[in-house]
Protein backbone atom coordinates (compact mmCIF):
# COMPACT_ATOMS: atom_id res chain seq x y z
CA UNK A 1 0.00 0.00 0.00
CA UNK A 2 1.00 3.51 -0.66
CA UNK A 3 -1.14 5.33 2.71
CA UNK A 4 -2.53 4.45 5.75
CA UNK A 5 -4.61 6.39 7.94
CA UNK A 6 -3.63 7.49 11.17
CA UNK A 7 -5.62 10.08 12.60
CA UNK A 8 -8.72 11.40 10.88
CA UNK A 9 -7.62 13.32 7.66
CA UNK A 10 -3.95 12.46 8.29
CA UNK A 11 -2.55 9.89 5.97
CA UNK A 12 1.25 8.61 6.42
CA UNK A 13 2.51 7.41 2.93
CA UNK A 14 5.12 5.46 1.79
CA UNK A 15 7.12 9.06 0.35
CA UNK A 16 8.49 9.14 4.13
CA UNK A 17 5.68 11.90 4.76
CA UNK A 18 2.63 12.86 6.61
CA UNK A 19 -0.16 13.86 4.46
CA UNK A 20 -2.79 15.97 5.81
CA UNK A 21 -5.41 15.65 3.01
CA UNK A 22 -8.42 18.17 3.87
CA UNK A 23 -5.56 20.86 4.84
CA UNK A 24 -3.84 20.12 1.74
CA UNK A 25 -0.57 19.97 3.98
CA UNK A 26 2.56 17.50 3.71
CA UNK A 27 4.84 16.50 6.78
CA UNK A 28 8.24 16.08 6.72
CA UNK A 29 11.30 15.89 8.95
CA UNK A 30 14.68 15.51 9.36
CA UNK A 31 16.15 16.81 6.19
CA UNK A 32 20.05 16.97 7.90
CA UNK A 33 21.18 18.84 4.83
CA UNK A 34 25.21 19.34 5.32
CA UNK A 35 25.37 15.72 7.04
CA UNK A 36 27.93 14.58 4.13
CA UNK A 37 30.57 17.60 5.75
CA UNK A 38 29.75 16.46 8.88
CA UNK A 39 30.74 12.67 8.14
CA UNK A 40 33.72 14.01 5.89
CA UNK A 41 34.81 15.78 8.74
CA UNK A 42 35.17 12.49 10.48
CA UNK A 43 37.25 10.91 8.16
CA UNK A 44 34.16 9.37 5.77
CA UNK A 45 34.29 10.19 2.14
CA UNK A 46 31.85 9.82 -0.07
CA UNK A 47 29.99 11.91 -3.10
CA UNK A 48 27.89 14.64 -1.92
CA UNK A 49 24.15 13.04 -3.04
CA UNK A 50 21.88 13.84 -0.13
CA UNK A 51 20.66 16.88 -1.31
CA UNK A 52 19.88 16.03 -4.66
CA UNK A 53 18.24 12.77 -3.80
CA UNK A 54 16.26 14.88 -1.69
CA UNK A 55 14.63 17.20 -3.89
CA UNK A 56 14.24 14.98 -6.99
CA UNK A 57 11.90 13.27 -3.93
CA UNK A 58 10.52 16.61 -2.62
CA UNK A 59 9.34 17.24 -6.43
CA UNK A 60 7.18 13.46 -6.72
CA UNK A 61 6.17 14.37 -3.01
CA UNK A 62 5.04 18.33 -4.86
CA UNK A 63 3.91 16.53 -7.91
CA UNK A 64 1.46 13.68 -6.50
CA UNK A 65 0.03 15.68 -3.68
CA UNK A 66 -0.25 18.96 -4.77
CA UNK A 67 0.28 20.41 -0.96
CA UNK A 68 -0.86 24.27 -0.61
CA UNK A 69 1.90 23.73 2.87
CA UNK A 70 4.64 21.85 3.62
CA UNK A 71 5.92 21.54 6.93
CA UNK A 72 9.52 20.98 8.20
CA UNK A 73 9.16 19.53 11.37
CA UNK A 74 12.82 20.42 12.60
CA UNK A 75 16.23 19.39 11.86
CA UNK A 76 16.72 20.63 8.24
CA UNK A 77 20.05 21.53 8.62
CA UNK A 78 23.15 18.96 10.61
CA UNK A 79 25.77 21.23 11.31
CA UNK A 80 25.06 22.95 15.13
CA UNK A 81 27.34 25.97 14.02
CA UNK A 82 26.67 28.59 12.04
CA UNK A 83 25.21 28.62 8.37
CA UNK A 84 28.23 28.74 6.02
CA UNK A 85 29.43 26.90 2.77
CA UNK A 86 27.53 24.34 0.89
CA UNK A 87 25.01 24.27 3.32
CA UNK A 88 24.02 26.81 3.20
CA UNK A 89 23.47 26.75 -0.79
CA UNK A 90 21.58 23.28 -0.18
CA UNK A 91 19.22 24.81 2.43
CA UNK A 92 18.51 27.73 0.63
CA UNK A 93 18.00 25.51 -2.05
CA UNK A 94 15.40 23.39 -1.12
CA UNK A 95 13.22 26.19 0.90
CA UNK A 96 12.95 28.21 -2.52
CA UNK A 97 12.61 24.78 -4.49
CA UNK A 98 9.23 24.37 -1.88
CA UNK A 99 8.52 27.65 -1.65
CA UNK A 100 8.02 28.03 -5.52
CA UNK A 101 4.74 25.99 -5.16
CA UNK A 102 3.47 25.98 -1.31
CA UNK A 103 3.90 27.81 2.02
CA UNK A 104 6.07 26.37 3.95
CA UNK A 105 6.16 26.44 7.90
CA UNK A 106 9.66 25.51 9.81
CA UNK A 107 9.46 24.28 13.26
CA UNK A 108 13.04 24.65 14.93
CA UNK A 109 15.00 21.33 15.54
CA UNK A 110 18.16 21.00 17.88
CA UNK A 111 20.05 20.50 14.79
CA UNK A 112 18.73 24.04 13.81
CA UNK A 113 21.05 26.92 14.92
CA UNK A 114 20.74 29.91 12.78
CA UNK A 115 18.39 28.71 10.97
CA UNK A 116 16.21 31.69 11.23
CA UNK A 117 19.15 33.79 9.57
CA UNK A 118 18.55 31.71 6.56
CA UNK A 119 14.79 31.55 6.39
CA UNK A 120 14.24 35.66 7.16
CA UNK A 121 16.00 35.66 4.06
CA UNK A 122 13.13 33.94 2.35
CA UNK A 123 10.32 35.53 4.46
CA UNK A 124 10.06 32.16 6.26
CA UNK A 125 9.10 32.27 9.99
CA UNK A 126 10.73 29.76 12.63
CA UNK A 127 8.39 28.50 15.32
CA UNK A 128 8.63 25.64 17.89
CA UNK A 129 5.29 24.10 17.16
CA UNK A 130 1.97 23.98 15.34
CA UNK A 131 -1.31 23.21 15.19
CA UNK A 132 -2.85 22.46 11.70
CA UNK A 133 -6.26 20.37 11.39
CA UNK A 134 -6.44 19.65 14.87
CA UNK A 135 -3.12 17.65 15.47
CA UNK A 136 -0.09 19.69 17.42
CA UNK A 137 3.29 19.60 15.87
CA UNK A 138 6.76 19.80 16.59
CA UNK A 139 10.06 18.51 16.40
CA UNK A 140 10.10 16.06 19.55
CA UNK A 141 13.42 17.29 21.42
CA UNK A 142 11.27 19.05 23.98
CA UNK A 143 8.11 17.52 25.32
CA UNK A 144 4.01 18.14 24.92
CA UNK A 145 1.56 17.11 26.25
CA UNK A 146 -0.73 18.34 23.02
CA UNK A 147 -2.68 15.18 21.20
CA UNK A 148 -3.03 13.87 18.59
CA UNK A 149 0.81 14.80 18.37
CA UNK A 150 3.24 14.13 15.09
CA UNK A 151 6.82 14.59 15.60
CA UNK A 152 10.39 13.91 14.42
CA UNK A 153 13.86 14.00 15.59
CA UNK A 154 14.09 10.05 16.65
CA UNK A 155 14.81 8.58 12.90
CA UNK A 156 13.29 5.69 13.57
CA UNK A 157 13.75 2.20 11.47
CA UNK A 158 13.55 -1.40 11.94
CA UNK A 159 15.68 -4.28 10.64
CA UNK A 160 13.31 -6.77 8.86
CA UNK A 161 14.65 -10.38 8.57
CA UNK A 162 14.38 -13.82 6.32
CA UNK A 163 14.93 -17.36 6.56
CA UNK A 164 18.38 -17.29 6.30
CA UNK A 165 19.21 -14.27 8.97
CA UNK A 166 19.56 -12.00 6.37
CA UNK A 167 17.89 -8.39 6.76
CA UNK A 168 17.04 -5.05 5.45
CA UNK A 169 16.82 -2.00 7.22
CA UNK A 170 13.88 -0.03 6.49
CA UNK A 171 13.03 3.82 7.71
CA UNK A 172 9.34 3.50 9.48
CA UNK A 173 6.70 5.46 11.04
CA UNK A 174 5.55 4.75 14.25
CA UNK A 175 2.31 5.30 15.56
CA UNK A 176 1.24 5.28 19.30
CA UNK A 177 -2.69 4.42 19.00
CA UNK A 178 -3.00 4.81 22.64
CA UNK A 179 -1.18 7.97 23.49
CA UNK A 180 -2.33 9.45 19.99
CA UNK A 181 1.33 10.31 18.45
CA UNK A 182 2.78 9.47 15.50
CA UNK A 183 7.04 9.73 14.90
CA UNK A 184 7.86 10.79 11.22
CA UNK A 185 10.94 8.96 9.69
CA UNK A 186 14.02 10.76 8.26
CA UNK A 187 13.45 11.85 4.88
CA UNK A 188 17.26 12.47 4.90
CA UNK A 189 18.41 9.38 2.90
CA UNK A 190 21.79 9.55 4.49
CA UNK A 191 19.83 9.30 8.42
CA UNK A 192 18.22 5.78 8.89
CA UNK A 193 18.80 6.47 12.48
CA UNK A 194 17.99 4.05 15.84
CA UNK A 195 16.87 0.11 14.97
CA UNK A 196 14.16 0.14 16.83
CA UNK A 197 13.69 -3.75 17.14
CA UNK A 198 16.91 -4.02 19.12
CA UNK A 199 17.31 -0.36 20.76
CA UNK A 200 13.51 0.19 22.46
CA UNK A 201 13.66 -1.28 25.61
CA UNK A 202 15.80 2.08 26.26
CA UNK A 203 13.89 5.47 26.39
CA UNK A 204 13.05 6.87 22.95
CA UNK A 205 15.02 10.44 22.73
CA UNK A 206 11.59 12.39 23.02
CA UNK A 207 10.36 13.67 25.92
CA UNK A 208 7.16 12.89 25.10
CA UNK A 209 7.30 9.32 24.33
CA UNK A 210 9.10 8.79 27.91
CA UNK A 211 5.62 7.55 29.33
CA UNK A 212 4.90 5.92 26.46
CA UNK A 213 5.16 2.07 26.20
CA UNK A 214 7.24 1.53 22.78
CA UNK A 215 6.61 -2.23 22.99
CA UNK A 216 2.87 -1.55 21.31
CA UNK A 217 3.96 0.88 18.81
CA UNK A 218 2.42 0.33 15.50
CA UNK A 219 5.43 -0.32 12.48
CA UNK A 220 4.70 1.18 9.16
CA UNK A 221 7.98 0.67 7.28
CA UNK A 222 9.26 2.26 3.90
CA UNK A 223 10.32 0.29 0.95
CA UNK A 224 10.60 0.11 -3.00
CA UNK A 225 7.21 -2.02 -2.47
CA UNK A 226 5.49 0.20 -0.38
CA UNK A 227 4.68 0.78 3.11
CA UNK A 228 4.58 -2.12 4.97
CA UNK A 229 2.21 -2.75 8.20
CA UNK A 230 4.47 -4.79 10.04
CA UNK A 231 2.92 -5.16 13.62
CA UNK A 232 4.47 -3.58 16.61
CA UNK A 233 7.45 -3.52 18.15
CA UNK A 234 7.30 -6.09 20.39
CA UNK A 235 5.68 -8.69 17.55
CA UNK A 236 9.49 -7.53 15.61
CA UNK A 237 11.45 -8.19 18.30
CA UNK A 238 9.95 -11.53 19.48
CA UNK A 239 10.78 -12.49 15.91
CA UNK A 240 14.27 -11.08 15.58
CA UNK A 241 15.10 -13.12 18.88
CA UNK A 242 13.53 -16.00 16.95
CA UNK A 243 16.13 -15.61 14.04
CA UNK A 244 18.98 -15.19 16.47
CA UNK A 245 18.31 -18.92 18.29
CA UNK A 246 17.78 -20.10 15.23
């Protein structure tokens, strides 16, 4: 499948974004544009692809939905310091890329130091949160208590397995039916962040998911086949321990 509904009027798709249909709004988070300097920095060298990747999919994402918004929820640029060099071409970039066809709303991430220098510069406002249909918004690094609640920052993904111990590691969403909040993945390609089927009997990063049990989290993962309903977490990890006696 290529959407499932999670709250009423919010769709999560298999494009690694939230799609709010009746607001004619897309979701997104954790762009990381300037993470290739970052990982240069440390010695890792590879070609610079991120970016491009990411608007050749930002342009399908514009094409098929049509938004009238996009949100960022946080975390659109890596680098903590301030805005200089190629990234800040690439995130100038992509905000007029989006901005030629929708508004677009920025809600600040921790990655996000002087970011607001950049987006002034494009008369695009900063803010820590919304609310758009209903459903509260943010990054996730600081907590609410607001639901339904969508958020980012925790790049979450899950390592799905065959017969012979093999796997793939797949972005996901995760949705919280109980506690009404929904984690975004990365749409940085470069970002496939914490394994959740091995890592979640720790806290999750957000403040707002520390009273949450991640056990009964609801897996959507992203693939070339589409977005796969894959249980929760605990069903994953009681089958990853399966593969490992095995």
């Amino acid at each position: 499948m290529r959407s499932h509904q999670v709250f009423p009027g919010a769709r999560i798709t298999n494009d690694r974004c939230l799609w709010l249909e009746n607001q004619e709004t897309i979701v997104i988070a954790d762009l990381h544009i300037g993470l290739e300097s970052a990982l240069e920095a440390d010695g890792l060298h590879f070609p610079r692809f991120q970016t491009e990747d990411m608007r050749e999919s930002l342009i399908e994402i514009v094409d098929r939905y049509s938004p009238k918004r996009v949100v960022i929820l946080g975390d659109l640029k890596h680098d903590f310091s301030r805005n200089v060099g190629q990234e800040l071409a690439e995130v100038t970039s992509v905000l007029s890329l989006l901005k030629e066809s929708a508004e677009v709303c920025l809600a600040r991430g921790n990655h996000d130091n002087y970011l607001v220098n950049i987006a002034f510069k494009l008369g695009i406002e900063v803010e820590d949160s919304f609310i758009i249909g209903g459903i509260s918004m943010m990054h996730g690094h600081t907590r609410s208590d607001e639901r339904p609640l969508v958020i980012g920052h925790e790049h979450p993904s899950v390592k799905v397995f065959d017969e012979v111990r093999a796997y793939v590691r797949l972005p996901c969403f995760l949705h919280f039916e109980g506690e009404r909040v929904l984690v975004l993945p990365a749409f940085s390609p470069l970002a496939p962040g914490t394994d959740f089927t091995s890592s979640y009997g720790s806290k999750a990063f957000s403040p707002s998911l520390h009273d949450a049990d991640l056990g009964k989290a609801k897996v959507y993962a992203c693939s070339e086949i589409g977005l796969l309903p894959l249980g929760d977490l605990d069903s994953l990890s009681s089958l990853r321990e399966r593969h490992h006696r095995d």
